[in-house]
N, C-alpha and C. Protein backbone atom coordinates (compact mmCIF):
# COMPACT_ATOMS: atom_id res chain seq x y z
N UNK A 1 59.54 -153.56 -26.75
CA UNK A 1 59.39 -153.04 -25.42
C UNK A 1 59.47 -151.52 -25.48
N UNK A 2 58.59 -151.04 -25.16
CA UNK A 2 58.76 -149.49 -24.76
C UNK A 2 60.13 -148.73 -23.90
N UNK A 3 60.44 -147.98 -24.52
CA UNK A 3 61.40 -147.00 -24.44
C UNK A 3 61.33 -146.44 -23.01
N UNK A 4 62.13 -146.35 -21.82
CA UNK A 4 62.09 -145.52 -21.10
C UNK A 4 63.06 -144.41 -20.43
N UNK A 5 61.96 -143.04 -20.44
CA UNK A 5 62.19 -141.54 -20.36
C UNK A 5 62.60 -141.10 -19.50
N UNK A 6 63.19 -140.23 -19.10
CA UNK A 6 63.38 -139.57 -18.23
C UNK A 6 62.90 -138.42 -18.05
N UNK A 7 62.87 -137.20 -17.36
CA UNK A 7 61.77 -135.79 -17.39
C UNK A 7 62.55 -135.26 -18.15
N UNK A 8 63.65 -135.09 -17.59
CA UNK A 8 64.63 -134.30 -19.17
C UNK A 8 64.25 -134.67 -20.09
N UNK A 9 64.54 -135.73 -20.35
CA UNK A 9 64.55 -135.73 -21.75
C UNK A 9 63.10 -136.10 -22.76
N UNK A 10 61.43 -136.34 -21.81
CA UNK A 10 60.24 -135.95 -22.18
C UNK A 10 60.27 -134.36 -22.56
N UNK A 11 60.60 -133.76 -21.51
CA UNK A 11 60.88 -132.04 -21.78
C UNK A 11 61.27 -131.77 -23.07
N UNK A 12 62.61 -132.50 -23.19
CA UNK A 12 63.17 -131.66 -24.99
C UNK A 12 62.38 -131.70 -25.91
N UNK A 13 61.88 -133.20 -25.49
CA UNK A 13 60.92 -133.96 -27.20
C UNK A 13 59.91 -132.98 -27.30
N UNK A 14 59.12 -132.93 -25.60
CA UNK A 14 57.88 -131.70 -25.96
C UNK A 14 58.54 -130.46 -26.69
N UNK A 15 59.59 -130.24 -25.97
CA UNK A 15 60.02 -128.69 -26.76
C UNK A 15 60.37 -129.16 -28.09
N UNK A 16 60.73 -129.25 -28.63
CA UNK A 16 60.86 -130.25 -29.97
C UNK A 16 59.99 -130.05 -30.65
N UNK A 17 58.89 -131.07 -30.42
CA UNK A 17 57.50 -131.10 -31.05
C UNK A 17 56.80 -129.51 -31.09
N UNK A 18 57.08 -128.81 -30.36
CA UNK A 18 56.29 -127.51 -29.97
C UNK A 18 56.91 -126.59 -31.25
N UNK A 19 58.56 -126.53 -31.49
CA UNK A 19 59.30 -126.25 -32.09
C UNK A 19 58.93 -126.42 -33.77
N UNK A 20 58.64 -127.51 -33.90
CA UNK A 20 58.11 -128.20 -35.37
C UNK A 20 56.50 -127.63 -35.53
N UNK A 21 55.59 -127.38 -34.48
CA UNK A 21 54.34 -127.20 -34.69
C UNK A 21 54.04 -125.75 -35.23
N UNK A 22 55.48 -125.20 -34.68
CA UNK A 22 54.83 -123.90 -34.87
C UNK A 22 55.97 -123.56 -36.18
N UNK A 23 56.90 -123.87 -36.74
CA UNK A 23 57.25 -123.82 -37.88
C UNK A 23 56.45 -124.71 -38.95
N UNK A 24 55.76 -125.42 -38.33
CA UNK A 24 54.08 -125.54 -39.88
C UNK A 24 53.16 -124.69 -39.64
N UNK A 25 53.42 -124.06 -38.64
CA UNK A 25 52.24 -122.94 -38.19
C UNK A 25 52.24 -122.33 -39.23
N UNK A 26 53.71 -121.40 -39.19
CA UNK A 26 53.98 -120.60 -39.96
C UNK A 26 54.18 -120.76 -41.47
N UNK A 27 54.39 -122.13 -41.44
CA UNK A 27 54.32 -122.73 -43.36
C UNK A 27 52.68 -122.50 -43.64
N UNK A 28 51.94 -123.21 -42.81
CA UNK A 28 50.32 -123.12 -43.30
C UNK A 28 49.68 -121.84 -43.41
N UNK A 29 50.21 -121.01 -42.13
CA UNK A 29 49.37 -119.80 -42.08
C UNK A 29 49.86 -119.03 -43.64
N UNK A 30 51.20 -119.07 -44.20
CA UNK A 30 51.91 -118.04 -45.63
C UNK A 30 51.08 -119.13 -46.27
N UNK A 31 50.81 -120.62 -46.78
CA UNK A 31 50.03 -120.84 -47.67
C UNK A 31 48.36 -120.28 -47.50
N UNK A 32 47.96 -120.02 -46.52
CA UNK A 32 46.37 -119.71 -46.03
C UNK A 32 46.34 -118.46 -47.33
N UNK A 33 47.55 -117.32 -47.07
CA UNK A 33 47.21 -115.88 -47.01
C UNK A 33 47.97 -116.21 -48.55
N UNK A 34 48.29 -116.89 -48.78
CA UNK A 34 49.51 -117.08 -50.44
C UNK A 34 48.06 -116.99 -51.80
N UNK A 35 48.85 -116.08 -52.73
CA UNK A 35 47.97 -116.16 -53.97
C UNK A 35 47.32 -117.61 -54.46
N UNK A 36 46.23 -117.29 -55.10
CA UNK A 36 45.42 -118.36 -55.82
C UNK A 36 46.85 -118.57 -57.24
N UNK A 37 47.31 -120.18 -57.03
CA UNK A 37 47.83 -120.03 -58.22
C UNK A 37 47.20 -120.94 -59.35
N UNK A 38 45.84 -121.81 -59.31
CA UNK A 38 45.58 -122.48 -59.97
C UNK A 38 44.88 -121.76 -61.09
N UNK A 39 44.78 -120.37 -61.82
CA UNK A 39 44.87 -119.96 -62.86
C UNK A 39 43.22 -119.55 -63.07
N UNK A 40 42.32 -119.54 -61.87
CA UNK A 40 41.07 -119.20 -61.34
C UNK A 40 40.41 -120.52 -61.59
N UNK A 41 40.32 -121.85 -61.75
CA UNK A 41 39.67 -123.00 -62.07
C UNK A 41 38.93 -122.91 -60.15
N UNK A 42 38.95 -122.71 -59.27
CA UNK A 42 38.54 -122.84 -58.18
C UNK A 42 39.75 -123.73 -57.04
N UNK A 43 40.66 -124.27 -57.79
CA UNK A 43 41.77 -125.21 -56.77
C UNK A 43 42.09 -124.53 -55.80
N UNK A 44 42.43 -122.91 -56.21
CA UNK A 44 43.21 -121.71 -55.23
C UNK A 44 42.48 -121.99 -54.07
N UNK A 45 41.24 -121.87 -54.05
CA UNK A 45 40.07 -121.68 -53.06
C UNK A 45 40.42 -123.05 -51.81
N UNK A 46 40.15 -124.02 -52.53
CA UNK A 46 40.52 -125.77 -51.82
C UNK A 46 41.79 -125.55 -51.48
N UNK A 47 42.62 -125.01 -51.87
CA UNK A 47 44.44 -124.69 -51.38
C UNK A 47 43.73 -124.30 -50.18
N UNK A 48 42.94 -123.38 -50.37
CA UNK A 48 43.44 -121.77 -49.43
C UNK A 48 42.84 -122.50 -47.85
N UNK A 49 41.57 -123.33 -48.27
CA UNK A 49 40.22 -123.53 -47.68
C UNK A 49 41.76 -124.75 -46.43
N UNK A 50 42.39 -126.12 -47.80
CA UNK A 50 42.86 -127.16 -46.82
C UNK A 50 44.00 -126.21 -45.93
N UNK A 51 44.49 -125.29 -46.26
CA UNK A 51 45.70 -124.87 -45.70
C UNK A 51 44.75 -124.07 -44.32
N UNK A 52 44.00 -123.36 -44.23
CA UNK A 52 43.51 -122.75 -43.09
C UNK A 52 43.38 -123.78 -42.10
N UNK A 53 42.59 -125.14 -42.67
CA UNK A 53 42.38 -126.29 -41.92
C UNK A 53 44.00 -126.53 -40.79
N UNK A 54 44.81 -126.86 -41.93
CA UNK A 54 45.78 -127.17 -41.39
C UNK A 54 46.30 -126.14 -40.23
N UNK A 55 46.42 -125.01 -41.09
CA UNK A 55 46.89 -123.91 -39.80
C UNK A 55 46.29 -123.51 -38.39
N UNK A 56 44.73 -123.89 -38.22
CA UNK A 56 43.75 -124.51 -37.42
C UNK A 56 44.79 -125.34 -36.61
N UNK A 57 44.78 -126.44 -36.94
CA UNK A 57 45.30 -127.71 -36.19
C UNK A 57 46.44 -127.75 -35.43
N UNK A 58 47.79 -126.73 -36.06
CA UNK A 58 48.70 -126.82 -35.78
C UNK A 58 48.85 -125.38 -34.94
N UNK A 59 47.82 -124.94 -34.19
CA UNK A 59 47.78 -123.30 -33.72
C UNK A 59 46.85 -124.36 -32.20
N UNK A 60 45.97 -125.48 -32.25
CA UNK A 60 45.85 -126.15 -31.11
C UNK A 60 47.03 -126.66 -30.71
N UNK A 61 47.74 -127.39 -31.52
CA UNK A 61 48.71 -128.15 -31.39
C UNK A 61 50.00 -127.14 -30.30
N UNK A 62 50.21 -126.28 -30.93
CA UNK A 62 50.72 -125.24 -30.15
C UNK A 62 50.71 -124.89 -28.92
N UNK A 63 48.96 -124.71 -28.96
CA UNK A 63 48.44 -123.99 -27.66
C UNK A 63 48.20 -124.92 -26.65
N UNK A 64 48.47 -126.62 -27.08
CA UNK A 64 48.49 -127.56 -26.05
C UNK A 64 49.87 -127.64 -25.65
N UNK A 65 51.31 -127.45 -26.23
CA UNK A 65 51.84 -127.93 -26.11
C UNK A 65 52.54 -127.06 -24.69
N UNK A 66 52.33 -125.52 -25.37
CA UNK A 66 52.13 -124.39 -24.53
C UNK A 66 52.00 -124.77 -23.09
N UNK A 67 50.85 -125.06 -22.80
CA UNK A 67 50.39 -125.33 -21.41
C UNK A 67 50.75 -126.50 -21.23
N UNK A 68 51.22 -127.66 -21.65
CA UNK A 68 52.14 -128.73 -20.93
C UNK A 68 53.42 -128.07 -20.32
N UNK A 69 54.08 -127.04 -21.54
CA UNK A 69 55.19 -126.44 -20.41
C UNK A 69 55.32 -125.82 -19.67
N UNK A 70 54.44 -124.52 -20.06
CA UNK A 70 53.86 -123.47 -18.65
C UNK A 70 52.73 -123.32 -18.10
N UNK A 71 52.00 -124.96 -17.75
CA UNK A 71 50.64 -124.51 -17.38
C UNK A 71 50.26 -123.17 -16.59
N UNK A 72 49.02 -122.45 -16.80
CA UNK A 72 48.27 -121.90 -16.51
C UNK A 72 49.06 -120.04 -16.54
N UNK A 73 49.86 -120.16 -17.73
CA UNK A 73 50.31 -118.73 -18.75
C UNK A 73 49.77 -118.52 -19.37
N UNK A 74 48.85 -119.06 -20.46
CA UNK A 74 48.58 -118.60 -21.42
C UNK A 74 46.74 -118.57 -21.74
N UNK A 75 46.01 -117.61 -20.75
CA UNK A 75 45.11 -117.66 -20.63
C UNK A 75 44.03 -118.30 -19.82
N UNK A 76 42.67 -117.72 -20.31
CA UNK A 76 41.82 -118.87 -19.17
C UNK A 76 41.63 -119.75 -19.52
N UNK A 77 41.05 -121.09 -18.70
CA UNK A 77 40.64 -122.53 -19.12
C UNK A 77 39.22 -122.55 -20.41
N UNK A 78 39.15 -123.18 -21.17
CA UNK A 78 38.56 -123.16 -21.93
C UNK A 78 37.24 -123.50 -21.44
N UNK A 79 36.13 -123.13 -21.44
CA UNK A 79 34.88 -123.33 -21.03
C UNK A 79 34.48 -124.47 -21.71
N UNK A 80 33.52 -125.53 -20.84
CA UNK A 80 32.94 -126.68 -21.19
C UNK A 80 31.83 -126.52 -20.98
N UNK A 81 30.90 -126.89 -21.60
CA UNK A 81 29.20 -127.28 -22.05
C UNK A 81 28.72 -128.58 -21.40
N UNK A 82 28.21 -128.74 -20.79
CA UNK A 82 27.21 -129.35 -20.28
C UNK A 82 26.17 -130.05 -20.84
């Protein structure tokens, strides 16, 4: 049976989660910018290439979690295509 929340305590978990997203932020973004250490074979590159990915993901992750807590602070609405 599913667990039930209260607003408090949905609030912390988001802050929580927001908390964790952006301390891999900051792990992915130092591996993005971190030396090639695979000895030039090309791995450095695939490091450098999956870690940007990641730091990508976790910089949305952020910027959603952002506007669940303070909607409509942190910029304009993202434009949609048609």
């Amino acid at each position: 049976m599913a667990e039930v929340v209260d607003s408090d305590e949905l609030l912390r978990r988001i802050q929580r989660a927001r908390r964790y997203a952006q301390e891999e932020l900051r792990t992915w973004e130092a591996r993005a910018r971190g030396p090639e250490t695979d000895g030039g074979s090309g791995g450095g590159v695939d490091a450098a290439r999956d870690a940007r990915g990641r730091q990508l993901a976790y910089e949305a992750v952020v910027q959603v979690l952002d506007e669940i807590l303070s909607p409509g602070r942190h910029g304009a609405e993202p434009r949609t295509e048609d």
